[in-house]
Protein backbone atom coordinates (compact mmCIF):
# COMPACT_ATOMS: atom_id res chain seq x y z
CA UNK A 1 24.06 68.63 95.10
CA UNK A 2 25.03 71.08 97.92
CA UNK A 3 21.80 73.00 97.64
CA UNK A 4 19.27 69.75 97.83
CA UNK A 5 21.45 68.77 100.23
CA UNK A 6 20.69 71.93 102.40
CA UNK A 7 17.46 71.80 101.33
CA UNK A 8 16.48 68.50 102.74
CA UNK A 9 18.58 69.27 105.83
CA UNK A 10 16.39 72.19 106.31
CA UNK A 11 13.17 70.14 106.42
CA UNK A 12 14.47 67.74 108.59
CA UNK A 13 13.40 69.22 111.86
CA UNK A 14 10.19 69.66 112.95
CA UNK A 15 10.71 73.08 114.25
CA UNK A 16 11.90 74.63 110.77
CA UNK A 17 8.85 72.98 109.31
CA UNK A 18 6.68 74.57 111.63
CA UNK A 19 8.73 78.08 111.11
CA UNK A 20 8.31 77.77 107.15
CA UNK A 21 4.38 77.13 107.93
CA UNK A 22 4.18 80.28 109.95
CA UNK A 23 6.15 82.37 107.58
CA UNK A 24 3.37 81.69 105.04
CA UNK A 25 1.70 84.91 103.73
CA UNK A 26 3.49 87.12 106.76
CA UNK A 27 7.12 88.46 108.29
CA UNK A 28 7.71 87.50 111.52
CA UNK A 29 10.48 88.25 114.21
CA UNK A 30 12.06 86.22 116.32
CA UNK A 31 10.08 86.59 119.36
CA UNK A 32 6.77 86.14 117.45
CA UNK A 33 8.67 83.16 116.63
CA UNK A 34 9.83 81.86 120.04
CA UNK A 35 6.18 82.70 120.99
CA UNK A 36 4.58 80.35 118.53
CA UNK A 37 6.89 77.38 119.19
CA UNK A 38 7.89 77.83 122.78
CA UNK A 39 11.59 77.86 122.08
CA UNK A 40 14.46 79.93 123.27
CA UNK A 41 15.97 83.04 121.01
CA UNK A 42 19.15 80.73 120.50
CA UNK A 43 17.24 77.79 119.03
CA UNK A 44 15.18 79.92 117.14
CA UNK A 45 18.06 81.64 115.40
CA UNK A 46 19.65 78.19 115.24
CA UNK A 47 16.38 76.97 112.97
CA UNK A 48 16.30 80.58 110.94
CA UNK A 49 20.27 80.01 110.16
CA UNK A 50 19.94 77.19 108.44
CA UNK A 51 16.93 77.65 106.41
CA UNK A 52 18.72 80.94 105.45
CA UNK A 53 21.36 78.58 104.78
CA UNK A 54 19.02 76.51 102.31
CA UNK A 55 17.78 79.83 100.31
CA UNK A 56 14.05 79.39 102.26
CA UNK A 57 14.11 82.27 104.17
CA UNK A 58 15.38 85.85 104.11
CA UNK A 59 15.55 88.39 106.68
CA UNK A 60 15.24 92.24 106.62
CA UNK A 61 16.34 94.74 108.66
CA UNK A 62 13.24 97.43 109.58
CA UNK A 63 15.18 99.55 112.63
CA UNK A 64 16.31 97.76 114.86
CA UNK A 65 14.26 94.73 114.03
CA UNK A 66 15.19 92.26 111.76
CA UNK A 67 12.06 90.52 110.23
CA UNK A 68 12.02 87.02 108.17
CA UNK A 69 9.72 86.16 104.90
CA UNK A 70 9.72 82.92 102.83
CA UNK A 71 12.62 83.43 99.95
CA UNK A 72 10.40 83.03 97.02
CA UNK A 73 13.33 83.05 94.46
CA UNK A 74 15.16 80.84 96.90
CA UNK A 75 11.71 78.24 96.98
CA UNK A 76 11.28 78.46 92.82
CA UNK A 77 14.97 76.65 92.73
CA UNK A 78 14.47 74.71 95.32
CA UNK A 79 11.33 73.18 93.91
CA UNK A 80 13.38 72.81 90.58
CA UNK A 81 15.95 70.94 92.10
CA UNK A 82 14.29 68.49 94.37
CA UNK A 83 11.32 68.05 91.10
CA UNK A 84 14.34 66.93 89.17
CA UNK A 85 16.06 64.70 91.87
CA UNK A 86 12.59 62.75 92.88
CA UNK A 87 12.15 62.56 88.74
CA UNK A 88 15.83 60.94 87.98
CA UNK A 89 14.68 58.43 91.08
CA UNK A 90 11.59 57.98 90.21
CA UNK A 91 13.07 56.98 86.39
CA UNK A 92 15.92 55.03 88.23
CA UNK A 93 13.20 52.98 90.36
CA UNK A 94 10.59 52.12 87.72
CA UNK A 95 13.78 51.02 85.04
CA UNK A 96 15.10 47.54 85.05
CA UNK A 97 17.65 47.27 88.34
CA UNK A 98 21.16 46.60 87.52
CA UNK A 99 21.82 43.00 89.84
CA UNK A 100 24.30 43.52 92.15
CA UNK A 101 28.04 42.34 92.37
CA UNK A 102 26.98 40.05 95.17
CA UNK A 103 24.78 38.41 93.15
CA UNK A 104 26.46 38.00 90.34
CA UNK A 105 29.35 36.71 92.23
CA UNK A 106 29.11 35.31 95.95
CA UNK A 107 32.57 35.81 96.88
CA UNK A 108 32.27 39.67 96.08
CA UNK A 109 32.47 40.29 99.96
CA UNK A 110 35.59 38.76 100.16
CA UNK A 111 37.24 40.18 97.26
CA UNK A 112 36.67 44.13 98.68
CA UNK A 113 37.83 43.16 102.22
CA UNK A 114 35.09 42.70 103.75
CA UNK A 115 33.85 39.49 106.12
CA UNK A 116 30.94 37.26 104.44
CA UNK A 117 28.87 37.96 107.09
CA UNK A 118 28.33 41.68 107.06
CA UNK A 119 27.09 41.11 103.52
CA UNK A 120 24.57 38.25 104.65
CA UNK A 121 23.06 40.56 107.56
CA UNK A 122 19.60 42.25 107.16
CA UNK A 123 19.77 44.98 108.79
């Protein structure tokens, strides 16, 4: 659960999107990055931490530079993982829904604590 977890965290942001997109087919630096999305070097590392983090991207050191490509191996798992979550929810959604306790039993609010109201907003 840790990995999807990181995963979807990862494509959360705009930015790492749009770094994933420009890593397709090429190895790019930081400043090439920075360049393409107008951003400093710190928020650019920030964004290329935490796809590392996710298994997306990998960096290699040619010199001095360090360069960073899609992680294929890291992508194949991904795309295992997240096919098999959307599947389970996807089964879960189109099975017949369990009712809830509050319907079963209107007083299930105030049995766990909790005021009636919270349970009656829509929110």
């Amino acid at each position: 659960m840790d990995n999807l977890v990181k995963f979807y965290k990862a494509l959360g942001d705009v930015n790492r999107l749009n770094i994933l997109r420009m890593l397709s087919g090429q190895e790019l630096s930081v400043c090439e990055i920075m360049q393409g999305l107008n951003l400093s070097q710190p928020a650019v590392s920030h964004h290329l931490k935490i796809l590392r983090q996710a298994d997306l991207v990998e960096s290699v050191k040619h010199g001095k530079l360090v360069l960073y490509t899609l992680n294929s191996c890291g992508l194949k798992q991904i795309n295992q993982l997240v096919d098999n979550h959307l599947k389970n929810l996807l089964r879960f959604a189109t099975s017949d829904i369990k009712p809830s306790a509050l319907r079963e039993n209107p007083n299930y609010c105030e049995l766990i604590g909790l005021k009636k109201s919270i349970c009656e907003k829509d929110e």
